[in-house]
C-alpha atoms as a PDB file:
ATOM      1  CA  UNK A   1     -19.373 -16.589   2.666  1.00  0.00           C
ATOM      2  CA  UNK A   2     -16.056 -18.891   3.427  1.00  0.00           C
ATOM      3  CA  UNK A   3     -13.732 -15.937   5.253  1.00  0.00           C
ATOM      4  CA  UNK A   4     -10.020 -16.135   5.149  1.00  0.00           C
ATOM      5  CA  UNK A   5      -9.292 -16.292   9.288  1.00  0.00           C
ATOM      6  CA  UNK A   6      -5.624 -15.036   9.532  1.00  0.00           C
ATOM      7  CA  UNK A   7      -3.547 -15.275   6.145  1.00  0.00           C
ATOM      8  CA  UNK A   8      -5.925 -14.397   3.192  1.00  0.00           C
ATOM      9  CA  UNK A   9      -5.552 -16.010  -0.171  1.00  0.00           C
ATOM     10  CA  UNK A  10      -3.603 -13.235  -1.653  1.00  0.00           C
ATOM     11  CA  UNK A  11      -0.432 -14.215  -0.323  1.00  0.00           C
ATOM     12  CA  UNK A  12      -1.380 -18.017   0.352  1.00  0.00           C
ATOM     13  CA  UNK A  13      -1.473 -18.202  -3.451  1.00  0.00           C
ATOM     14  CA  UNK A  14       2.110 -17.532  -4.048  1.00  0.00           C
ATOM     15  CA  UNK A  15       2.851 -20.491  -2.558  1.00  0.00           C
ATOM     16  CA  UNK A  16       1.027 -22.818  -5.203  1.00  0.00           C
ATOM     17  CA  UNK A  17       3.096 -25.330  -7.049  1.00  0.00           C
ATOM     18  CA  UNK A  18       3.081 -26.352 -10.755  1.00  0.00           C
ATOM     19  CA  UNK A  19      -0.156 -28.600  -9.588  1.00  0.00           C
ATOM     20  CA  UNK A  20      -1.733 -25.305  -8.534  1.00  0.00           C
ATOM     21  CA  UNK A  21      -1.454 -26.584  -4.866  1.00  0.00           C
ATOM     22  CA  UNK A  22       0.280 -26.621  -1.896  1.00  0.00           C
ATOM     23  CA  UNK A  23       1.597 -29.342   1.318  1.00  0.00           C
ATOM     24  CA  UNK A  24       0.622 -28.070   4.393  1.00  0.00           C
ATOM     25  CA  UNK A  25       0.846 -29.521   7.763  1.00  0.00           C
ATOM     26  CA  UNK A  26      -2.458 -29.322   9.863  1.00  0.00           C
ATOM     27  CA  UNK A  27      -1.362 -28.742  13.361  1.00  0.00           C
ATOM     28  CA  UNK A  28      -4.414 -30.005  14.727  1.00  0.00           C
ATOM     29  CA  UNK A  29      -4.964 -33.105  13.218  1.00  0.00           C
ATOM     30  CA  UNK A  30      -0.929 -33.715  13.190  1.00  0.00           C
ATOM     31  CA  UNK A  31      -0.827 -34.708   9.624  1.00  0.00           C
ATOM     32  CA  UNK A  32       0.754 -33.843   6.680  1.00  0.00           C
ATOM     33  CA  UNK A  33      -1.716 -33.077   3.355  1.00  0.00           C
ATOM     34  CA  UNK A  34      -1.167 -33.263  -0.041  1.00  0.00           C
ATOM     35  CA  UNK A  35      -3.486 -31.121  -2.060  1.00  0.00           C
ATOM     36  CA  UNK A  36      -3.716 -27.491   0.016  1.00  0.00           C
ATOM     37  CA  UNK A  37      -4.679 -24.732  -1.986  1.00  0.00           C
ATOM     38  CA  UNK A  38      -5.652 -20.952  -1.387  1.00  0.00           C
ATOM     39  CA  UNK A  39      -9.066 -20.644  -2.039  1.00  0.00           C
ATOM     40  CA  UNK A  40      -9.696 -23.276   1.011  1.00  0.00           C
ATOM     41  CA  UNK A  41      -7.340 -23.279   3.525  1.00  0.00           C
ATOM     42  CA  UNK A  42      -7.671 -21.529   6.720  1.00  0.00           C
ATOM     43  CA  UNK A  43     -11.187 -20.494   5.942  1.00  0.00           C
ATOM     44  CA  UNK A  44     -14.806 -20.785   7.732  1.00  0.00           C
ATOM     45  CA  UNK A  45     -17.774 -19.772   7.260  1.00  0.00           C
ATOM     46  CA  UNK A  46     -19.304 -15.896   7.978  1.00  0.00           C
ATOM     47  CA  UNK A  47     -15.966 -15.693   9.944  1.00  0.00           C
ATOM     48  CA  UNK A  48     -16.425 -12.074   9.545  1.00  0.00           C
ATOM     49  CA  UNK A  49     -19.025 -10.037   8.192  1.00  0.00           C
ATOM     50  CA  UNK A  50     -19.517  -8.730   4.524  1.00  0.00           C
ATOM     51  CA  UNK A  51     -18.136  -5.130   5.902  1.00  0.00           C
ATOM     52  CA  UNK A  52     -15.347  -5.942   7.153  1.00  0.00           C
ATOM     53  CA  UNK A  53     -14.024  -8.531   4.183  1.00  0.00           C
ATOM     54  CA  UNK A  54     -14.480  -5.256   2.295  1.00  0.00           C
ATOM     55  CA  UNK A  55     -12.515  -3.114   4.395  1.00  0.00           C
ATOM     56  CA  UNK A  56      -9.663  -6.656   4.335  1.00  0.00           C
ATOM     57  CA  UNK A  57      -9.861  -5.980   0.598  1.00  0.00           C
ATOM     58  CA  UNK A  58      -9.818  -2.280  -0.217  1.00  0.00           C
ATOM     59  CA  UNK A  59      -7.267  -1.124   2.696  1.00  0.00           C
ATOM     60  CA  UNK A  60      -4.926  -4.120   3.655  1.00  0.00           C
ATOM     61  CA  UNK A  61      -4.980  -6.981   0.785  1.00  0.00           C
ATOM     62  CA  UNK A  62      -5.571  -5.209  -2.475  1.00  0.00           C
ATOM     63  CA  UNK A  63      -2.851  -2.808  -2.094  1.00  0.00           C
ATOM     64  CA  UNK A  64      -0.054  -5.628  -0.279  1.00  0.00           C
ATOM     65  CA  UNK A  65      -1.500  -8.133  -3.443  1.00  0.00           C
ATOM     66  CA  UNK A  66      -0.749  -5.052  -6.228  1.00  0.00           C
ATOM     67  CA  UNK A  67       2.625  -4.898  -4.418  1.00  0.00           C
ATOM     68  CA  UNK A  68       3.349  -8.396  -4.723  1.00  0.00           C
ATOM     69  CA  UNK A  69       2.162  -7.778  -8.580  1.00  0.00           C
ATOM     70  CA  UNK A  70       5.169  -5.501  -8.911  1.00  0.00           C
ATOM     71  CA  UNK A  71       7.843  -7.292  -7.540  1.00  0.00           C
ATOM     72  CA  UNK A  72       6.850 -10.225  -9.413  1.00  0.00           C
ATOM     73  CA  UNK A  73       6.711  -8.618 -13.197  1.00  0.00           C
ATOM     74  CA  UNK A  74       9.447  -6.322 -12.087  1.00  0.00           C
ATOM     75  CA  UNK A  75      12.191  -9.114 -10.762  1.00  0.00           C
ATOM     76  CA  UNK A  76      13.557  -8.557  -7.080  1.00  0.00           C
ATOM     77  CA  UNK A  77      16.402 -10.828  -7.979  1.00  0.00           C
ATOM     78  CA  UNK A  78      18.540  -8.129  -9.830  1.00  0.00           C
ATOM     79  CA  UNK A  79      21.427  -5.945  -9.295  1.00  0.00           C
ATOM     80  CA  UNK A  80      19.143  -2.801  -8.191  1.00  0.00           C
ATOM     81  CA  UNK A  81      15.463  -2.758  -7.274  1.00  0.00           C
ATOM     82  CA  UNK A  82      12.900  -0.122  -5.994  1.00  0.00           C
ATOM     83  CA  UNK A  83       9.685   0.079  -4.327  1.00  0.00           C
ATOM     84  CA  UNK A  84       7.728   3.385  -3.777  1.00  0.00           C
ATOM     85  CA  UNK A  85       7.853   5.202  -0.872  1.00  0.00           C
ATOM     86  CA  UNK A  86       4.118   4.153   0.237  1.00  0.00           C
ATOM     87  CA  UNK A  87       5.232   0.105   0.019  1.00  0.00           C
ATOM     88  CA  UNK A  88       6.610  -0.031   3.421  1.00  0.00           C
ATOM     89  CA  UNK A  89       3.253   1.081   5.223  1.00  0.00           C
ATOM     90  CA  UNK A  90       1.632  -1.991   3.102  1.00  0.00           C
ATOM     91  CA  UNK A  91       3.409  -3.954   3.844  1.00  0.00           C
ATOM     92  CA  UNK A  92       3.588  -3.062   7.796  1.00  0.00           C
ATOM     93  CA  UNK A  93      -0.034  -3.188   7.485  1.00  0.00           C
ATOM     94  CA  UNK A  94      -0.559  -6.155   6.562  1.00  0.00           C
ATOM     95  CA  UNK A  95       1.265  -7.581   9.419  1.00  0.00           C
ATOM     96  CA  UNK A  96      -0.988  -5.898  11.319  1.00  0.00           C
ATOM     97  CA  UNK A  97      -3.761  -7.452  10.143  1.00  0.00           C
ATOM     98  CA  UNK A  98      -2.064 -10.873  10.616  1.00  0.00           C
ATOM     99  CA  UNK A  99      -1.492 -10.243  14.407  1.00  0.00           C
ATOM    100  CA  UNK A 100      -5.147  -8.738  14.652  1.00  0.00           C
ATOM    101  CA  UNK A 101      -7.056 -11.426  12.551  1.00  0.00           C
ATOM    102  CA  UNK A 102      -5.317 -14.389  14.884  1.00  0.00           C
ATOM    103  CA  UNK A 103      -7.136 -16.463  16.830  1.00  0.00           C
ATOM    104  CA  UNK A 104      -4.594 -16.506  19.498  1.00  0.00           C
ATOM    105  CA  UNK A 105      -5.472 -12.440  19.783  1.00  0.00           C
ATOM    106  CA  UNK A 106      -8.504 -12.907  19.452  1.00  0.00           C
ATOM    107  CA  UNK A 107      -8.859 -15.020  22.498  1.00  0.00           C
ATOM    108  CA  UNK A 108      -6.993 -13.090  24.651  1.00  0.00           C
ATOM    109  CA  UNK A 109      -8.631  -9.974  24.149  1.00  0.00           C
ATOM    110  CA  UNK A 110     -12.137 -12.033  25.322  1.00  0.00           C
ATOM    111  CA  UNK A 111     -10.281 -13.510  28.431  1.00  0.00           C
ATOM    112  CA  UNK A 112      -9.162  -9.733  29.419  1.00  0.00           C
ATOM    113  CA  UNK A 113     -12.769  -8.140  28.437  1.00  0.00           C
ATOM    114  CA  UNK A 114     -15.202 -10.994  29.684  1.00  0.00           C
ATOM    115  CA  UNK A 115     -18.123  -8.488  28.538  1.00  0.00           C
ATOM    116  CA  UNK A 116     -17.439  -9.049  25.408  1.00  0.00           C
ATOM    117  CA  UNK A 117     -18.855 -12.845  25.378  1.00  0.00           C
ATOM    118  CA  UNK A 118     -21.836 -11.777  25.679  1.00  0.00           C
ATOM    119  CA  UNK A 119     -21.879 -10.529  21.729  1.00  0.00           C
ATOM    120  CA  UNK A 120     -22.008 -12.892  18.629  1.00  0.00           C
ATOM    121  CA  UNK A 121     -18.542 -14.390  17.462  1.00  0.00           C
ATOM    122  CA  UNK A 122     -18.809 -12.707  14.066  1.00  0.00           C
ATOM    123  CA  UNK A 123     -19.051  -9.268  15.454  1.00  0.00           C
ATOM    124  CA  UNK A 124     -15.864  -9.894  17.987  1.00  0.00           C
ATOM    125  CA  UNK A 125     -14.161 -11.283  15.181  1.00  0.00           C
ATOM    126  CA  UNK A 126     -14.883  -7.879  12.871  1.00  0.00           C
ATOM    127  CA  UNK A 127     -14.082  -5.350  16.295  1.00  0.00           C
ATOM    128  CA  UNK A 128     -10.901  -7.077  17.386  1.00  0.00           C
ATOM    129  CA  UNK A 129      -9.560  -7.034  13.777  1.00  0.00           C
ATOM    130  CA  UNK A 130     -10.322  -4.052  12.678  1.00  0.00           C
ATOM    131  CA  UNK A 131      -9.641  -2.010  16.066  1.00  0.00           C
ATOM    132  CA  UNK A 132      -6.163  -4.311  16.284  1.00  0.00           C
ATOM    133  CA  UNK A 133      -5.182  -3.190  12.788  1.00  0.00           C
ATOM    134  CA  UNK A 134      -6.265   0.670  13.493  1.00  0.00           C
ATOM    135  CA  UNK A 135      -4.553   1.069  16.590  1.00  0.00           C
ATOM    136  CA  UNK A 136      -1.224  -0.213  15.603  1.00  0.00           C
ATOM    137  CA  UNK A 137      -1.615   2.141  13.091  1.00  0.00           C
ATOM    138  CA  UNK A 138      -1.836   4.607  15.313  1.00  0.00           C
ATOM    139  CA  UNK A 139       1.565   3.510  17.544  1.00  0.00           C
ATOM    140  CA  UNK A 140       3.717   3.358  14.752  1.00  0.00           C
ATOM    141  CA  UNK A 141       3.956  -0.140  15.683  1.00  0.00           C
ATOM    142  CA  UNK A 142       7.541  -1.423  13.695  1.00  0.00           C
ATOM    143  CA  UNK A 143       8.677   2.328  13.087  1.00  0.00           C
ATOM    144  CA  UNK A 144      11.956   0.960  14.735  1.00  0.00           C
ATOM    145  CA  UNK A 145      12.765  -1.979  11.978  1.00  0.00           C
ATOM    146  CA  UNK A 146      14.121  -1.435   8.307  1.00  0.00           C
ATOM    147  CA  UNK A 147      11.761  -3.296   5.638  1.00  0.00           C
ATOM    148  CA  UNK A 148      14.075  -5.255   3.293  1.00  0.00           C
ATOM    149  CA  UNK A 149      14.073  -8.189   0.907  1.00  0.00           C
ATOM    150  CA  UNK A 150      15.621 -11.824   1.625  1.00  0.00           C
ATOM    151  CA  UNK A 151      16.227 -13.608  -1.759  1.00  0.00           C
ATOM    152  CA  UNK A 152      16.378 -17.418  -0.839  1.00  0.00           C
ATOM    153  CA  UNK A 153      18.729 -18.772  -3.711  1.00  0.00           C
ATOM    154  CA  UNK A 154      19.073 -22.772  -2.161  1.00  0.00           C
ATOM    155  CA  UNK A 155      16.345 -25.451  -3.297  1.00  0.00           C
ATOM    156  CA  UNK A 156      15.041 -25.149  -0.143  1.00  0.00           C
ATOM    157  CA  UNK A 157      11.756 -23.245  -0.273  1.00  0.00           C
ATOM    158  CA  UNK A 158      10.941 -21.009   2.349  1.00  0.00           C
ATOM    159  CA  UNK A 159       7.424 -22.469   4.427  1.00  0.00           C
ATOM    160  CA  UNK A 160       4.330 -20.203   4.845  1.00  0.00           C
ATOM    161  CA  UNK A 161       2.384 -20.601   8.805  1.00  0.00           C
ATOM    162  CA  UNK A 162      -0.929 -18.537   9.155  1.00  0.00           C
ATOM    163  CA  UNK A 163       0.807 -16.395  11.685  1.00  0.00           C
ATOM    164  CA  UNK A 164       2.984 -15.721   8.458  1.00  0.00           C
ATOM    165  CA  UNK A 165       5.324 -13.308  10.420  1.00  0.00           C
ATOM    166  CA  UNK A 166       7.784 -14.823  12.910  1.00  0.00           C
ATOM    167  CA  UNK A 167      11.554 -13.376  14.580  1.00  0.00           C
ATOM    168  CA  UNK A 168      14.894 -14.039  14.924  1.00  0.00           C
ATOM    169  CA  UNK A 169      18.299 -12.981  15.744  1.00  0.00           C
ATOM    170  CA  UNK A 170      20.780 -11.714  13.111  1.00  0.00           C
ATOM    171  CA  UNK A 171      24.232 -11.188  14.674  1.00  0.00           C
ATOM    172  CA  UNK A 172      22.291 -10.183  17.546  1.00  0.00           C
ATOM    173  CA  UNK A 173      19.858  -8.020  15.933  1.00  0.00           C
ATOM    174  CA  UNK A 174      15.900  -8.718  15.938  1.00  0.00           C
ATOM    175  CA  UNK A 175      14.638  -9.405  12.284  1.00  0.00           C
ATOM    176  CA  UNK A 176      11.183 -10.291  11.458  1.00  0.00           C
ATOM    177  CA  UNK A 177      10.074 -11.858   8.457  1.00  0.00           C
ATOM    178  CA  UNK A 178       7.233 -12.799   6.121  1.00  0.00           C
ATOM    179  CA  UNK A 179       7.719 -15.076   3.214  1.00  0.00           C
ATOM    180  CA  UNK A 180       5.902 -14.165   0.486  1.00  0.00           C
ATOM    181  CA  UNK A 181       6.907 -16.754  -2.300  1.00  0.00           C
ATOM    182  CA  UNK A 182       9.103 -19.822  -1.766  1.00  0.00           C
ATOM    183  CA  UNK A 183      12.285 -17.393  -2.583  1.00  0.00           C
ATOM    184  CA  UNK A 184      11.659 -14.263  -1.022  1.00  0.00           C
ATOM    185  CA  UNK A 185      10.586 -12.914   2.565  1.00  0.00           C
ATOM    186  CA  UNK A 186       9.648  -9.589   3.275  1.00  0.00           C
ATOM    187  CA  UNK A 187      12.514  -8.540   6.383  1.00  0.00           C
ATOM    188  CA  UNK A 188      12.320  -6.036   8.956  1.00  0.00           C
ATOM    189  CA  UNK A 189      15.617  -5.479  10.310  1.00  0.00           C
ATOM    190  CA  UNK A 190      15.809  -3.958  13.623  1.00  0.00           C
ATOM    191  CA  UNK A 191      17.321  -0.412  13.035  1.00  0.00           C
ATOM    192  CA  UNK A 192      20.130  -1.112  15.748  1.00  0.00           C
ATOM    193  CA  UNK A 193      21.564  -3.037  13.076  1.00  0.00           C
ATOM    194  CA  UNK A 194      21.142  -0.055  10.575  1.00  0.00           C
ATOM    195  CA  UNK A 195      24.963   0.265   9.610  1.00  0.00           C
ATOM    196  CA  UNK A 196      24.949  -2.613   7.771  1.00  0.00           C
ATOM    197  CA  UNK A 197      21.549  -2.280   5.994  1.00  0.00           C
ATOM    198  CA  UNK A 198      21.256   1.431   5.088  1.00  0.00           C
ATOM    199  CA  UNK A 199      24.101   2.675   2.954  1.00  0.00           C
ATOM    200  CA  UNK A 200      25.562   6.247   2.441  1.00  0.00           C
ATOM    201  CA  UNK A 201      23.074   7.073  -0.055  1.00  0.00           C
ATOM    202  CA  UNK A 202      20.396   5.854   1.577  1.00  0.00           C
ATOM    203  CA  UNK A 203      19.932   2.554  -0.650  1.00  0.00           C
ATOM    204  CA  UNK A 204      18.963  -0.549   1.432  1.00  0.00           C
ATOM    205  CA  UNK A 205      20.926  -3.494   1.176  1.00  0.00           C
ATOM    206  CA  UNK A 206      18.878  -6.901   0.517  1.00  0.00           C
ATOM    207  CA  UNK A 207      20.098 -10.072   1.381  1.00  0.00           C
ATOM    208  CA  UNK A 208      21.365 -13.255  -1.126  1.00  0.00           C
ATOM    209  CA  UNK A 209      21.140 -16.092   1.332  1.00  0.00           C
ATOM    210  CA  UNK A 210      22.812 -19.219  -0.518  1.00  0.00           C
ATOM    211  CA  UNK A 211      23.625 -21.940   2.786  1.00  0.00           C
ATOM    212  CA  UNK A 212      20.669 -24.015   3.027  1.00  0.00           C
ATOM    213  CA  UNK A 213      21.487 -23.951   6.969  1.00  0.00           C
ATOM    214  CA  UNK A 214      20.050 -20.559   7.069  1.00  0.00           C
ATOM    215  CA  UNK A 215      16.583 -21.898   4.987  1.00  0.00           C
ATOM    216  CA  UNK A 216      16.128 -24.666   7.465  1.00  0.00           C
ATOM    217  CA  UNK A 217      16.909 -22.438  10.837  1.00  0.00           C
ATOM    218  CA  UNK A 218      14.184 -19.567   9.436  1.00  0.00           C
ATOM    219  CA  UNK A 219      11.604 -22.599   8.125  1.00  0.00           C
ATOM    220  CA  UNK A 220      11.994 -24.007  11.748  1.00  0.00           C
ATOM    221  CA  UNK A 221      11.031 -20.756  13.294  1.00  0.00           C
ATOM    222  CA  UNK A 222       8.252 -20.441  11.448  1.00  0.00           C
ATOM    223  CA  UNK A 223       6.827 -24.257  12.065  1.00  0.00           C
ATOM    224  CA  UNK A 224       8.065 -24.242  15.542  1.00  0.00           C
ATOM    225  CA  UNK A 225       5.952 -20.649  16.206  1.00  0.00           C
ATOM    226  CA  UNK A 226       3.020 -21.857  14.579  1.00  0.00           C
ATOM    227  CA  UNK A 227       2.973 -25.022  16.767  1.00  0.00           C
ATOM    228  CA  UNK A 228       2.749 -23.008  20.162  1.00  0.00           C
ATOM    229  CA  UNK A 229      -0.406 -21.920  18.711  1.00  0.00           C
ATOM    230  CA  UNK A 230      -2.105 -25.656  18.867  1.00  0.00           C
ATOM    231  CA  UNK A 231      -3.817 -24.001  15.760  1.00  0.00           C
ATOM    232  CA  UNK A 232      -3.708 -23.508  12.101  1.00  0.00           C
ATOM    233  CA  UNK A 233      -1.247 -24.807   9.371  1.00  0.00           C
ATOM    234  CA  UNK A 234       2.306 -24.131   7.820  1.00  0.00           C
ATOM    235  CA  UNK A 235       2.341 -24.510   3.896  1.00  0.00           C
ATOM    236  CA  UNK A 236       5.028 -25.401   1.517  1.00  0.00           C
ATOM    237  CA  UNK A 237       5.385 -25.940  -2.285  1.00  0.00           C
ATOM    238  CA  UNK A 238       6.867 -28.953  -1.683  1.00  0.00           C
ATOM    239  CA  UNK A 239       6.532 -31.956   1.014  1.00  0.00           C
ATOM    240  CA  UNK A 240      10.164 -32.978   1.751  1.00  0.00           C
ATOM    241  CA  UNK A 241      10.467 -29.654   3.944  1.00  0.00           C
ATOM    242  CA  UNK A 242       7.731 -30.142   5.721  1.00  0.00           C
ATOM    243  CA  UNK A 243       8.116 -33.675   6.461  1.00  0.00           C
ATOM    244  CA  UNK A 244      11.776 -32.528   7.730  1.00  0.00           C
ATOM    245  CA  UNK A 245      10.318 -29.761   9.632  1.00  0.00           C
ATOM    246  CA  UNK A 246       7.476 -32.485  11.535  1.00  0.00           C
ATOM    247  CA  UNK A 247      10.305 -34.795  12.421  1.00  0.00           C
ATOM    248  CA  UNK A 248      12.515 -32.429  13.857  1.00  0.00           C
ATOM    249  CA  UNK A 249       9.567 -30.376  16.090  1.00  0.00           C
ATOM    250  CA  UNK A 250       7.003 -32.521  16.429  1.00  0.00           C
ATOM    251  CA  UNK A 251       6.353 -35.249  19.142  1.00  0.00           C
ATOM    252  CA  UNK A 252       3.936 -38.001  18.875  1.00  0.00           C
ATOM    253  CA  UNK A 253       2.691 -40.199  21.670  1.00  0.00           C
END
């Protein structure tokens, strides 16, 4: 079985162009492709057992995918929108997962726990995630941030790394986001910047951003995170980001 490693195809999907495919640059190799798409990329094979691609499905990905169902049919980009009160916990989990199923976490839990090299790599691979996910479950990891929408309204597209999460300061304030189209990102807004996000009746402001200068500084956060990994690959619907994004954070010999 070809496992997803980090991002799974759910949200790698919604990142498919008309050609039902995706640019993405392959960090690696230092090379931009032409013809990515979500069934393939960032997979290998038995990466994780049978058991735990179930529990990716049934507790983390089916419930974030049926989310991203919603907000597609139901249209973020209007004047009012909702999300039920369990949506937030999704989508926090599924963060979680995406810091848990890294390979960059992965490796430094084996350098701190040298025991552990002594068992197969599928079964480390199945602990670390799974345990990872639990116990940020269990420390309320990002009870202090607000979860929020970013609607992207430039023809920029937003970029998609495997990390898939990645920060930065808004007038100050830590926000963390995860693009999951080429016009939205899920945004968790540090609550020390709560006055200008929660209202008096306890509606949620999202944000319209419309200066492509903001597009390019979050799509270089993203690619410029995902290169300190010396791993993976950063996807886009279309190639004239990318190839921006290579020449302005990338060094060749």
């Amino acid at each position: 079985m070809n496992s997803h490693i980090q991002m799974p195809r759910v949200l790698l999907k919604r990142f498919h162009n008309d050609n039902n495919r995706f640019f993405y640059y392959d960090i690696e190799k230092r090379i931009v492709e032409n013809n990515g798409t979500a069934k393939s990329t960032n997979t290998q094979l038995d990466y994780y057992s049978q058991q735990t691609e179930d529990y990716f499905g049934d507790v983390i990905e089916t419930p974030f995918g049926e989310l991203l169902t919603y907000i597609e049919k139901t249209g973020i980009d209007r004047e009012t929108f909702s999300i039920s009160s369990s949506a937030k916990q999704i989508i926090k989990n599924f963060m979680f997962a995406l810091i848990a199923r890294g390979p960059s976490f992965s490796n430094q839990m084996n350098r701190e726990e040298n025991f552990w090299q002594a068992f197969p790599a599928q079964f480390l691979h199945d602990f670390i995630s799974k345990n990872g996910i639990i116990i940020a479950q269990e420390n309320d990891l990002l009870s202090e941030y607000i979860v929020t929408f970013m609607l992207n309204k430039t023809t920029i597209p937003f970029v998609l790394s495997m990390d898939g999460i990645y920060n930065y300061t808004l007038n100050g304030h830590t926000v963390i986001n995860l693009p999951i189209a080429p016009n939205v990102t899920v945004s968790l807004i540090h609550e020390s910047y709560s006055s200008r996000v929660i209202h008096k009746d306890n509606s949620i402001s999202m944000f319209e951003l419309t200066r492509p200068d903001d597009i390019t500084l979050m799509n270089g956060c993203a690619f410029s995170t995902q290169l300190k990994r010396n791993w993976g690959y950063v996807i886009c619907s279309e190639r004239e980001e990318l190839d921006r994004l290579v020449s302005a954070y990338c060094c060749f010999d």
